[in-house]
PDB file of N, CA and C in Angstrom:
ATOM      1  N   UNK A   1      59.549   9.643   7.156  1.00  0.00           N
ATOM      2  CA  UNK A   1      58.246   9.028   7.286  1.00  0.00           C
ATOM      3  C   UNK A   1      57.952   8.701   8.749  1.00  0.00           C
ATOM      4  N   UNK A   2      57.794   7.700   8.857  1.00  0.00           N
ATOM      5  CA  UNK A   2      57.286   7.283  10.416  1.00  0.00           C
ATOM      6  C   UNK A   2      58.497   6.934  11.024  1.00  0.00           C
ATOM      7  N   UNK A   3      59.570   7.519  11.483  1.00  0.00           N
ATOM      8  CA  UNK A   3      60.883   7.100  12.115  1.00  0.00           C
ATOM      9  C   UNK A   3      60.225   6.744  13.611  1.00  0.00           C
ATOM     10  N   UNK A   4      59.800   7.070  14.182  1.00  0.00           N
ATOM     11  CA  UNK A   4      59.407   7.068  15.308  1.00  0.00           C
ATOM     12  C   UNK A   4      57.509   6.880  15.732  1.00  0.00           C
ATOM     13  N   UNK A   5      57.142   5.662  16.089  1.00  0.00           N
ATOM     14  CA  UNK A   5      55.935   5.684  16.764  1.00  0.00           C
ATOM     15  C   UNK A   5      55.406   5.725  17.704  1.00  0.00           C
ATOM     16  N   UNK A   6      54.720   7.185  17.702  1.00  0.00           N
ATOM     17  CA  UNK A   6      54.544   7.914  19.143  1.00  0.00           C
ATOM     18  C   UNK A   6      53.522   7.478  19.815  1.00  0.00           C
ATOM     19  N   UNK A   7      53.668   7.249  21.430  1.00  0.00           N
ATOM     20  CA  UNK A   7      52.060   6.761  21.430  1.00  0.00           C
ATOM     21  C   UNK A   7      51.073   7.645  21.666  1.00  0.00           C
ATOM     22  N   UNK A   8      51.387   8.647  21.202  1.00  0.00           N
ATOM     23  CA  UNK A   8      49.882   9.744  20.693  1.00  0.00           C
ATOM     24  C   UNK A   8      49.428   9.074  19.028  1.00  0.00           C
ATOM     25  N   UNK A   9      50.601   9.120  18.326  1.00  0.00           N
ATOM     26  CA  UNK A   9      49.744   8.491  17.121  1.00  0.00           C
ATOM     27  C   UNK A   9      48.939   6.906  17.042  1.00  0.00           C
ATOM     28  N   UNK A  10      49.805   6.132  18.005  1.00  0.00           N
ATOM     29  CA  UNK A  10      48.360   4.690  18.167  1.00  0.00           C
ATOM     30  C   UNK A  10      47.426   5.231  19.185  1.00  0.00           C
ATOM     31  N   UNK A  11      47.132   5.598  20.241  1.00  0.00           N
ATOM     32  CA  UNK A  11      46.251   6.319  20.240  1.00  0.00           C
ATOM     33  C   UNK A  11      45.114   7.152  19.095  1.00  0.00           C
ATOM     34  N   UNK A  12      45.097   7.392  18.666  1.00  0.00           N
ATOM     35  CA  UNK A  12      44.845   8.496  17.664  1.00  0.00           C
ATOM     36  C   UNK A  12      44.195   7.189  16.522  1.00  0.00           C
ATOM     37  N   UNK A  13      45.253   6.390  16.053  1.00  0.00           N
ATOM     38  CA  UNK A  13      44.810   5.326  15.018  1.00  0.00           C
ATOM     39  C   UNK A  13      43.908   4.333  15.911  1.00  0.00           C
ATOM     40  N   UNK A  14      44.053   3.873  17.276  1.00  0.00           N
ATOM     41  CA  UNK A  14      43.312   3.316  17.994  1.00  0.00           C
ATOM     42  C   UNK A  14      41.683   3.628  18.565  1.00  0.00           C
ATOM     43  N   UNK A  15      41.621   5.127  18.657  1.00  0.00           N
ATOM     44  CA  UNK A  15      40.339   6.089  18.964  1.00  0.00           C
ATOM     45  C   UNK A  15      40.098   5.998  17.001  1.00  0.00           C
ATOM     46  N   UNK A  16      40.184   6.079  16.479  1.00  0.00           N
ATOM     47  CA  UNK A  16      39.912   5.973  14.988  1.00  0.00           C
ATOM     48  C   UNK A  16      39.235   4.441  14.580  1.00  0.00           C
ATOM     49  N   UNK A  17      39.815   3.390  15.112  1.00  0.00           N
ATOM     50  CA  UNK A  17      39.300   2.355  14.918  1.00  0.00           C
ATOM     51  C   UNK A  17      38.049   1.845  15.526  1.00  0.00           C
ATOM     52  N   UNK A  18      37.946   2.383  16.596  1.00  0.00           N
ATOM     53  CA  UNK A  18      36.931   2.120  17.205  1.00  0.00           C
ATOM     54  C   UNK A  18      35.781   2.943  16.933  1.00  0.00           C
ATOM     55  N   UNK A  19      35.586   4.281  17.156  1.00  0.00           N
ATOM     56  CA  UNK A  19      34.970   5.454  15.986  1.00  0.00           C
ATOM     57  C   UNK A  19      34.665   4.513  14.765  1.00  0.00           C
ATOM     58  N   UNK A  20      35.486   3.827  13.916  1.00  0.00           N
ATOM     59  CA  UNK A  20      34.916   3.551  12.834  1.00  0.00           C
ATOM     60  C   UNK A  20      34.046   2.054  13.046  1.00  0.00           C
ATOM     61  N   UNK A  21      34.770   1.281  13.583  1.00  0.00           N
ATOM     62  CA  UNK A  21      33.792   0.323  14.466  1.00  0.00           C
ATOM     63  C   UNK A  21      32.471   0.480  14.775  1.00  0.00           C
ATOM     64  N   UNK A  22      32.464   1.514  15.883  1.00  0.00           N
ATOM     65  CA  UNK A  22      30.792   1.925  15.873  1.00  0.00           C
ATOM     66  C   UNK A  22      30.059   2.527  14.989  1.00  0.00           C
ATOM     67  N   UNK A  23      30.404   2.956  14.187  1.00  0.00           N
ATOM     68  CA  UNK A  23      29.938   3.703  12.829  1.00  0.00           C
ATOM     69  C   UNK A  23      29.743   2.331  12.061  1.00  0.00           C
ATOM     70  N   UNK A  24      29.850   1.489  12.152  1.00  0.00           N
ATOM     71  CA  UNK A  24      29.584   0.408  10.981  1.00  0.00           C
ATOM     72  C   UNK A  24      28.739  -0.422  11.827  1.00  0.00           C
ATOM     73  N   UNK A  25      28.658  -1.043  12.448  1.00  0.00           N
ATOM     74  CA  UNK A  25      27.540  -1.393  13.760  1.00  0.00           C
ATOM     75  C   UNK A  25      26.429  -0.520  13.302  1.00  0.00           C
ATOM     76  N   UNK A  26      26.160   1.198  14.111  1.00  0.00           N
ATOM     77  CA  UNK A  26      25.219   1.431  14.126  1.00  0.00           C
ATOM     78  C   UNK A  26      24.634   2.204  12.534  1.00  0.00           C
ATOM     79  N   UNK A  27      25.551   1.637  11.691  1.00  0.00           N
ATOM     80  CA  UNK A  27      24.913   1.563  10.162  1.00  0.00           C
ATOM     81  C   UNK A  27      24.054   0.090   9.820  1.00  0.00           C
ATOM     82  N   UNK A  28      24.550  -1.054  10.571  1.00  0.00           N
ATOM     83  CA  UNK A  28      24.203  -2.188  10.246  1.00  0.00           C
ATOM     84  C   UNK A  28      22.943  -2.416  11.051  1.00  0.00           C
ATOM     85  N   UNK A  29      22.861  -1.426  12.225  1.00  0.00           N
ATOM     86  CA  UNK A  29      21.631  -1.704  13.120  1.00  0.00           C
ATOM     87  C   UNK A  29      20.511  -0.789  12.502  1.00  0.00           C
ATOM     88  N   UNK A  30      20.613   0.276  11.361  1.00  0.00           N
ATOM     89  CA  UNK A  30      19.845   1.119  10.903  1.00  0.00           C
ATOM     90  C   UNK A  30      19.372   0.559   9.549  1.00  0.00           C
ATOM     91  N   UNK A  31      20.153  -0.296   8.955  1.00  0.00           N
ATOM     92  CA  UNK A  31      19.925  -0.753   7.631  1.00  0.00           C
ATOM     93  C   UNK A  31      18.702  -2.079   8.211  1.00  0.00           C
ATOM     94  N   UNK A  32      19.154  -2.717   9.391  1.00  0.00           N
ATOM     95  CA  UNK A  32      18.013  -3.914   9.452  1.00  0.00           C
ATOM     96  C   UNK A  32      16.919  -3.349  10.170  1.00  0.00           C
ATOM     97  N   UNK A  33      17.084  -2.067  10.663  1.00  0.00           N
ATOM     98  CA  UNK A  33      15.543  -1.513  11.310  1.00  0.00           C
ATOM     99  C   UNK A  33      14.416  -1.195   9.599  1.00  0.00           C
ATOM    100  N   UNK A  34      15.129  -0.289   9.329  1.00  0.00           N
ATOM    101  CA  UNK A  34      14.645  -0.407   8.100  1.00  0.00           C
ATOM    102  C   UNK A  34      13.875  -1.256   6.767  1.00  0.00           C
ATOM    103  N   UNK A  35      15.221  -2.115   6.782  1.00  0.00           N
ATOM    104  CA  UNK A  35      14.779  -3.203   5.753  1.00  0.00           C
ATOM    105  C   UNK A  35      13.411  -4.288   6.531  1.00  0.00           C
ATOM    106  N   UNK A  36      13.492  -4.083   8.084  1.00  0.00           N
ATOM    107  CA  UNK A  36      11.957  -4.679   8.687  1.00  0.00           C
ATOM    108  C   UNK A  36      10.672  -3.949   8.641  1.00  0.00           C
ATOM    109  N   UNK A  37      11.413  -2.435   8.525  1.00  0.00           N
ATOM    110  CA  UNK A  37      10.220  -1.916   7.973  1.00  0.00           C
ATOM    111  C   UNK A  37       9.398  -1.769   6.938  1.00  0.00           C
ATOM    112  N   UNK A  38      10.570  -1.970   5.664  1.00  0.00           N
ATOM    113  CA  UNK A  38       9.797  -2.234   4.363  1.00  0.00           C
ATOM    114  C   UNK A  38       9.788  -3.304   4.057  1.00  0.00           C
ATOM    115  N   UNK A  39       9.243  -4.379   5.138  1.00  0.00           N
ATOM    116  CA  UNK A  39       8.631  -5.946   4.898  1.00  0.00           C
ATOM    117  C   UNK A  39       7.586  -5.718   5.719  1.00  0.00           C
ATOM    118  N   UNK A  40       7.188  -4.682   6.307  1.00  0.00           N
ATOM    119  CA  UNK A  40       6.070  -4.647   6.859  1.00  0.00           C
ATOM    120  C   UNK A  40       5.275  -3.685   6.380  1.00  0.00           C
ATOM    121  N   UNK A  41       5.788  -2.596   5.610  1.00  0.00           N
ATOM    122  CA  UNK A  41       5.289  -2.167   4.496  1.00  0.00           C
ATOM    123  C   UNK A  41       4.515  -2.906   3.392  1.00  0.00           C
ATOM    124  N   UNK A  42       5.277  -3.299   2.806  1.00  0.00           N
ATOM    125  CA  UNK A  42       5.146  -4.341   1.890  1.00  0.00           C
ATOM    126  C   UNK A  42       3.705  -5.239   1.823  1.00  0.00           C
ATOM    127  N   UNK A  43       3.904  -6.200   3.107  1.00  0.00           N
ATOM    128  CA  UNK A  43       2.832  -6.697   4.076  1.00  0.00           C
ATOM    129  C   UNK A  43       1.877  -5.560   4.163  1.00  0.00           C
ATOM    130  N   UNK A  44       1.571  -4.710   4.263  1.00  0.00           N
ATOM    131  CA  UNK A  44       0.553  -3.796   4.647  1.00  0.00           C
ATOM    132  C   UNK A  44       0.014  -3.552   3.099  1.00  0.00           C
ATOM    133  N   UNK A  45       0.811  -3.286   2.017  1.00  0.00           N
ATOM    134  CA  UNK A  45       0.331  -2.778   0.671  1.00  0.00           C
ATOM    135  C   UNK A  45      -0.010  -4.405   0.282  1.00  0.00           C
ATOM    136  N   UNK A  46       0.264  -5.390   0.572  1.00  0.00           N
ATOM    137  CA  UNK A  46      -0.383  -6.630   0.039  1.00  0.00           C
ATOM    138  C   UNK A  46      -1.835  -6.258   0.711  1.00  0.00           C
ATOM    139  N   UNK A  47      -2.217  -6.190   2.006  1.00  0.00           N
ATOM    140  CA  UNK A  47      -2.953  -6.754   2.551  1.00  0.00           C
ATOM    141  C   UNK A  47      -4.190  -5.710   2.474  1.00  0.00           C
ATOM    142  N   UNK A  48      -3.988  -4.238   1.711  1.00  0.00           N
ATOM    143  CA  UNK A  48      -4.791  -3.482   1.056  1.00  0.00           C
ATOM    144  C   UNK A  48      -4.792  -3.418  -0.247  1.00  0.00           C
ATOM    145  N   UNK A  49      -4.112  -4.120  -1.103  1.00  0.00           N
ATOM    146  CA  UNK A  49      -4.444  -4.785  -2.530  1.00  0.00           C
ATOM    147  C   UNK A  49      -5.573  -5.783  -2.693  1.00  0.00           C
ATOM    148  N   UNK A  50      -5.248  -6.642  -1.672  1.00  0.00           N
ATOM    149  CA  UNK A  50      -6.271  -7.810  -1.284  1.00  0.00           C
ATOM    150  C   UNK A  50      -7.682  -7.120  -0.886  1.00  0.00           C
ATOM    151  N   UNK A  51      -7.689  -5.931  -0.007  1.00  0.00           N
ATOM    152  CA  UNK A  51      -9.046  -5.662   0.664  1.00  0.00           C
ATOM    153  C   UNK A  51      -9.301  -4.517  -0.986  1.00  0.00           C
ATOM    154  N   UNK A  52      -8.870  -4.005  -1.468  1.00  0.00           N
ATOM    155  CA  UNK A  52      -9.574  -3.340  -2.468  1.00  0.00           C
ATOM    156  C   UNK A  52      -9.911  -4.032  -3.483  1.00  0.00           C
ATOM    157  N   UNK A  53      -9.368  -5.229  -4.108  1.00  0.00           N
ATOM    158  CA  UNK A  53     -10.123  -6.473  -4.581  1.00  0.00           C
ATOM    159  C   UNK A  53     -11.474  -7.022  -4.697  1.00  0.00           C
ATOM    160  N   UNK A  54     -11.342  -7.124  -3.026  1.00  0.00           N
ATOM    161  CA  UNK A  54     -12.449  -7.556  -2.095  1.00  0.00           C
ATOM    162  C   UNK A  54     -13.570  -6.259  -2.469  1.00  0.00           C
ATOM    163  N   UNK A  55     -12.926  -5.067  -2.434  1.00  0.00           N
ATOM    164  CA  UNK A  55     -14.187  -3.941  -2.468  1.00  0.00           C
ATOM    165  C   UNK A  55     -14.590  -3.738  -3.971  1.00  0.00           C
ATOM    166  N   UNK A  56     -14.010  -3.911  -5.108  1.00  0.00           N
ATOM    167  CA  UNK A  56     -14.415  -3.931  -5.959  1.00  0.00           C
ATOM    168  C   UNK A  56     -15.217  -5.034  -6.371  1.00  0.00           C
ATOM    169  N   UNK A  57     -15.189  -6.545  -6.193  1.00  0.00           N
ATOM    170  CA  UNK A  57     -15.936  -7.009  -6.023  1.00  0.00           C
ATOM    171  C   UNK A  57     -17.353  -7.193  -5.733  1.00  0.00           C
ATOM    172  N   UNK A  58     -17.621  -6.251  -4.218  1.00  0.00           N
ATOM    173  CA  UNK A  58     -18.580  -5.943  -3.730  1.00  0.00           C
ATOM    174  C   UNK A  58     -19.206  -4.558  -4.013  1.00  0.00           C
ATOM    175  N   UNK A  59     -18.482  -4.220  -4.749  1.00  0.00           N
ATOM    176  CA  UNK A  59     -18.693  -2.826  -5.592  1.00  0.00           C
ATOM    177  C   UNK A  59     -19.858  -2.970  -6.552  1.00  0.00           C
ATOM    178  N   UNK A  60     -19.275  -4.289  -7.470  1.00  0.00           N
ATOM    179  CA  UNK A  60     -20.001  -4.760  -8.979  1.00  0.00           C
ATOM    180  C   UNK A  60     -21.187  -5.302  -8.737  1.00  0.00           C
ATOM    181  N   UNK A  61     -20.963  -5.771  -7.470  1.00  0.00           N
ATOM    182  CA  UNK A  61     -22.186  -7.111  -6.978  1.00  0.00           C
ATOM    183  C   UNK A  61     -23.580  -6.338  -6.189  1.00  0.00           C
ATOM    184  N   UNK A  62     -23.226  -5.520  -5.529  1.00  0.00           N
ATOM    185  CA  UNK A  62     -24.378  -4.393  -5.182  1.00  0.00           C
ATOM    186  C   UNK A  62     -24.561  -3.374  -6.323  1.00  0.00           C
ATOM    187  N   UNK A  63     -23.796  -3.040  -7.538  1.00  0.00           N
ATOM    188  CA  UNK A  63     -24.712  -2.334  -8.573  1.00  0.00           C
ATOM    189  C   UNK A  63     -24.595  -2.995 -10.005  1.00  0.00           C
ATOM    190  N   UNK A  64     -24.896  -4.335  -9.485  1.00  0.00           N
ATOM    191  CA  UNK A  64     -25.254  -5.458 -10.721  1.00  0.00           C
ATOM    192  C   UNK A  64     -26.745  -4.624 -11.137  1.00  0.00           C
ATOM    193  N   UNK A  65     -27.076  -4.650 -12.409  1.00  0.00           N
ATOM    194  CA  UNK A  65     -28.164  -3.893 -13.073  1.00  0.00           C
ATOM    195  C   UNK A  65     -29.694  -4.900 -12.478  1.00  0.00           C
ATOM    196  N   UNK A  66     -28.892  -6.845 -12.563  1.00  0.00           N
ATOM    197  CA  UNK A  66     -30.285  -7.397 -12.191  1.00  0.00           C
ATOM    198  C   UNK A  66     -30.759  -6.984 -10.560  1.00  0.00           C
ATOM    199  N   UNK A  67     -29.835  -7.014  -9.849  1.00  0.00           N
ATOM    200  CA  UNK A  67     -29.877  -6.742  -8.493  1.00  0.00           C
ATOM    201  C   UNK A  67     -30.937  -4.874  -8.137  1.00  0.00           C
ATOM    202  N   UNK A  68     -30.097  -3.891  -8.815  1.00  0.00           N
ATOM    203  CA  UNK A  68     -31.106  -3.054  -9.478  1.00  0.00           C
ATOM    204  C   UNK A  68     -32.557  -3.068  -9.653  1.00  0.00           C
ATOM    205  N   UNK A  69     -32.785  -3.702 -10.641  1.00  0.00           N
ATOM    206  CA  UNK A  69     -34.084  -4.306 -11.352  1.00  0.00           C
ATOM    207  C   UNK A  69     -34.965  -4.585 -10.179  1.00  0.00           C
ATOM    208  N   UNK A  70     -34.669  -5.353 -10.021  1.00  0.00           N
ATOM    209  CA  UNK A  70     -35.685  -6.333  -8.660  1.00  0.00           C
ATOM    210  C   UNK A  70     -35.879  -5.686  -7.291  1.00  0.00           C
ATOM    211  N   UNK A  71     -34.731  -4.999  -6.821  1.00  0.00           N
ATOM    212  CA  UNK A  71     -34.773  -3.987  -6.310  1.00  0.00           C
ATOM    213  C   UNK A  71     -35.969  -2.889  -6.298  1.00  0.00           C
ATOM    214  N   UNK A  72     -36.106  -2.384  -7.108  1.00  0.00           N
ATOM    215  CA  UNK A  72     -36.698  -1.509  -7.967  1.00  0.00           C
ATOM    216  C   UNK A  72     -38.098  -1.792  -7.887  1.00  0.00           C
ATOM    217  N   UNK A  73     -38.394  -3.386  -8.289  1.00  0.00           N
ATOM    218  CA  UNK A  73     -39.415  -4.013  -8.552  1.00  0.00           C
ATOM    219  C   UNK A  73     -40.158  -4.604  -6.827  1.00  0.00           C
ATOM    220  N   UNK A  74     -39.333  -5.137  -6.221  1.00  0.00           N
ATOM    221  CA  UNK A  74     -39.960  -5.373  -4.740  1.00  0.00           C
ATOM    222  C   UNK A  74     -40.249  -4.062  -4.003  1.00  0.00           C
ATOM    223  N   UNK A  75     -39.449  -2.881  -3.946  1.00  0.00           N
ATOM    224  CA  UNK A  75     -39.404  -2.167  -2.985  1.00  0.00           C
ATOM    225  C   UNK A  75     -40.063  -0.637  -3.709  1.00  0.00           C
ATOM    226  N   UNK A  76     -40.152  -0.995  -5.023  1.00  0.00           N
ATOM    227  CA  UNK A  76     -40.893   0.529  -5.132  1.00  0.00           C
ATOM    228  C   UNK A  76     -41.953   0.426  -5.997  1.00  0.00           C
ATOM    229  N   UNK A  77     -42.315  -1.076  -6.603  1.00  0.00           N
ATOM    230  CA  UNK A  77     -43.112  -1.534  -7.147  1.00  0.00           C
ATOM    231  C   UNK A  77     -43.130  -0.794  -8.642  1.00  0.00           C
ATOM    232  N   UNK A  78     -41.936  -0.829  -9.427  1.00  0.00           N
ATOM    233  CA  UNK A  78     -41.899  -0.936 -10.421  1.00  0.00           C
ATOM    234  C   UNK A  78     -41.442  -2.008 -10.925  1.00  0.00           C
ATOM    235  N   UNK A  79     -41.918  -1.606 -12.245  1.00  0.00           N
ATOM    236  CA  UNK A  79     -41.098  -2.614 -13.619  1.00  0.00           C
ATOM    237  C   UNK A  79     -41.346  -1.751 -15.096  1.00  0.00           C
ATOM    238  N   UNK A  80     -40.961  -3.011 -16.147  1.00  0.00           N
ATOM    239  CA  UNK A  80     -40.493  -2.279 -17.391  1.00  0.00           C
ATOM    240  C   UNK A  80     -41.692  -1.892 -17.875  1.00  0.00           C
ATOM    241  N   UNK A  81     -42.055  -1.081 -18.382  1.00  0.00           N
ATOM    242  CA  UNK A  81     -42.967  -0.518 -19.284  1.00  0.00           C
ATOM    243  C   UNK A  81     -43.037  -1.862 -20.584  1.00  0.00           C
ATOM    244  N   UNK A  82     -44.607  -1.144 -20.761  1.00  0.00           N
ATOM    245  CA  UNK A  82     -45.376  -2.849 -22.122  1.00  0.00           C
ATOM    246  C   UNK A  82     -45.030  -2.141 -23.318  1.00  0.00           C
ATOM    247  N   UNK A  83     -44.447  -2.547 -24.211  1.00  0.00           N
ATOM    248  CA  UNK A  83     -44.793  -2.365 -25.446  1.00  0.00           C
ATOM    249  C   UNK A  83     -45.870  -1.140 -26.166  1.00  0.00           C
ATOM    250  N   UNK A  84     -47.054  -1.503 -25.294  1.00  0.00           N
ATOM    251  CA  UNK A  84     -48.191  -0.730 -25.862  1.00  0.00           C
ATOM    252  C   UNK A  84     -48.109   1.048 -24.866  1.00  0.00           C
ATOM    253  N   UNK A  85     -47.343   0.630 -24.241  1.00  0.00           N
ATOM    254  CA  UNK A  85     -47.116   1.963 -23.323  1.00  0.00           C
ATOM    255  C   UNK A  85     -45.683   2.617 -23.295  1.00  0.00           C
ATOM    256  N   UNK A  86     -45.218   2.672 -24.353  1.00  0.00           N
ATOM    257  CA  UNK A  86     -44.150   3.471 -24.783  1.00  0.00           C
ATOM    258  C   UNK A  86     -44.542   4.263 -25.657  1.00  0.00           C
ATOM    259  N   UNK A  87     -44.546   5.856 -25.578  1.00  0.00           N
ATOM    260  CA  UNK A  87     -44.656   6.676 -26.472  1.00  0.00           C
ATOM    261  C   UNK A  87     -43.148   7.163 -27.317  1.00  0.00           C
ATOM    262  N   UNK A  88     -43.613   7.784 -28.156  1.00  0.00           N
ATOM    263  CA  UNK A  88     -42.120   8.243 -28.725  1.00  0.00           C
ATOM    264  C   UNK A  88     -42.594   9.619 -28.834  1.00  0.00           C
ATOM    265  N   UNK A  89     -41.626  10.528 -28.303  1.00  0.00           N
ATOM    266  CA  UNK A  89     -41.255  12.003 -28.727  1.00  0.00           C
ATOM    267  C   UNK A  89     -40.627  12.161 -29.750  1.00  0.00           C
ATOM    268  N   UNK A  90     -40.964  13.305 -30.593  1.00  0.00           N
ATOM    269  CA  UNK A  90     -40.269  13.873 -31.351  1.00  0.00           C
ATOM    270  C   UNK A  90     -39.987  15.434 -31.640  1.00  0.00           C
ATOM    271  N   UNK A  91     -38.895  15.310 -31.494  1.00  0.00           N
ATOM    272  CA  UNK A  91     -38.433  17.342 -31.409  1.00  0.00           C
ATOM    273  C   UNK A  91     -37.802  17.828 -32.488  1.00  0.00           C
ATOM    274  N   UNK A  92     -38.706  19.173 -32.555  1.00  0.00           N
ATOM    275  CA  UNK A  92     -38.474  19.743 -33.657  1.00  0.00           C
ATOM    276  C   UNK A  92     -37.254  20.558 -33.603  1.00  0.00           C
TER     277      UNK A  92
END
């Protein structure tokens, strides 16, 4: 087995330790670049959940039917038809 420890082999186990050293470092410096990025992700998909909210909102509220109506009625000078001025079609 190991009768003899050469110092090529601590060497060798020594360049190995350190190799693995930095390999775990610059795993630990890649895992927290990351994990800041998907908190700022995150943050970004909140903060366009919130604004499409906001747009649906303002979606409903500009084609509210009364908003419509009056619309309709100030600016093109309509309104509903009377009673006495509804015809009915009928197809044969």
């Amino acid at each position: 087995m190991w009768t003899t420890v050469t110092p090529l082999r601590i060497a060798v186990l020594w360049v190995s330790v350190i190799i693995t050293a930095l390999a775990v470092a610059l795993v630990s410096h890649i895992c927290r670049q990351q994990y800041a990025q998907l908190g700022a992700m995150e943050r970004e998909a909140n903060q366009m959940n919130a604004d499409y909210g906001r747009y649906l909102l303002e979606q409903s509220a500009w084609g509210s039917l009364q908003r419509i109506e009056n619309m309709a009625a100030q600016k093109l000078d309509m309104r509903s038809p009377e009673p006495e001025e509804i015809m009915m079609v009928k197809r044969n």
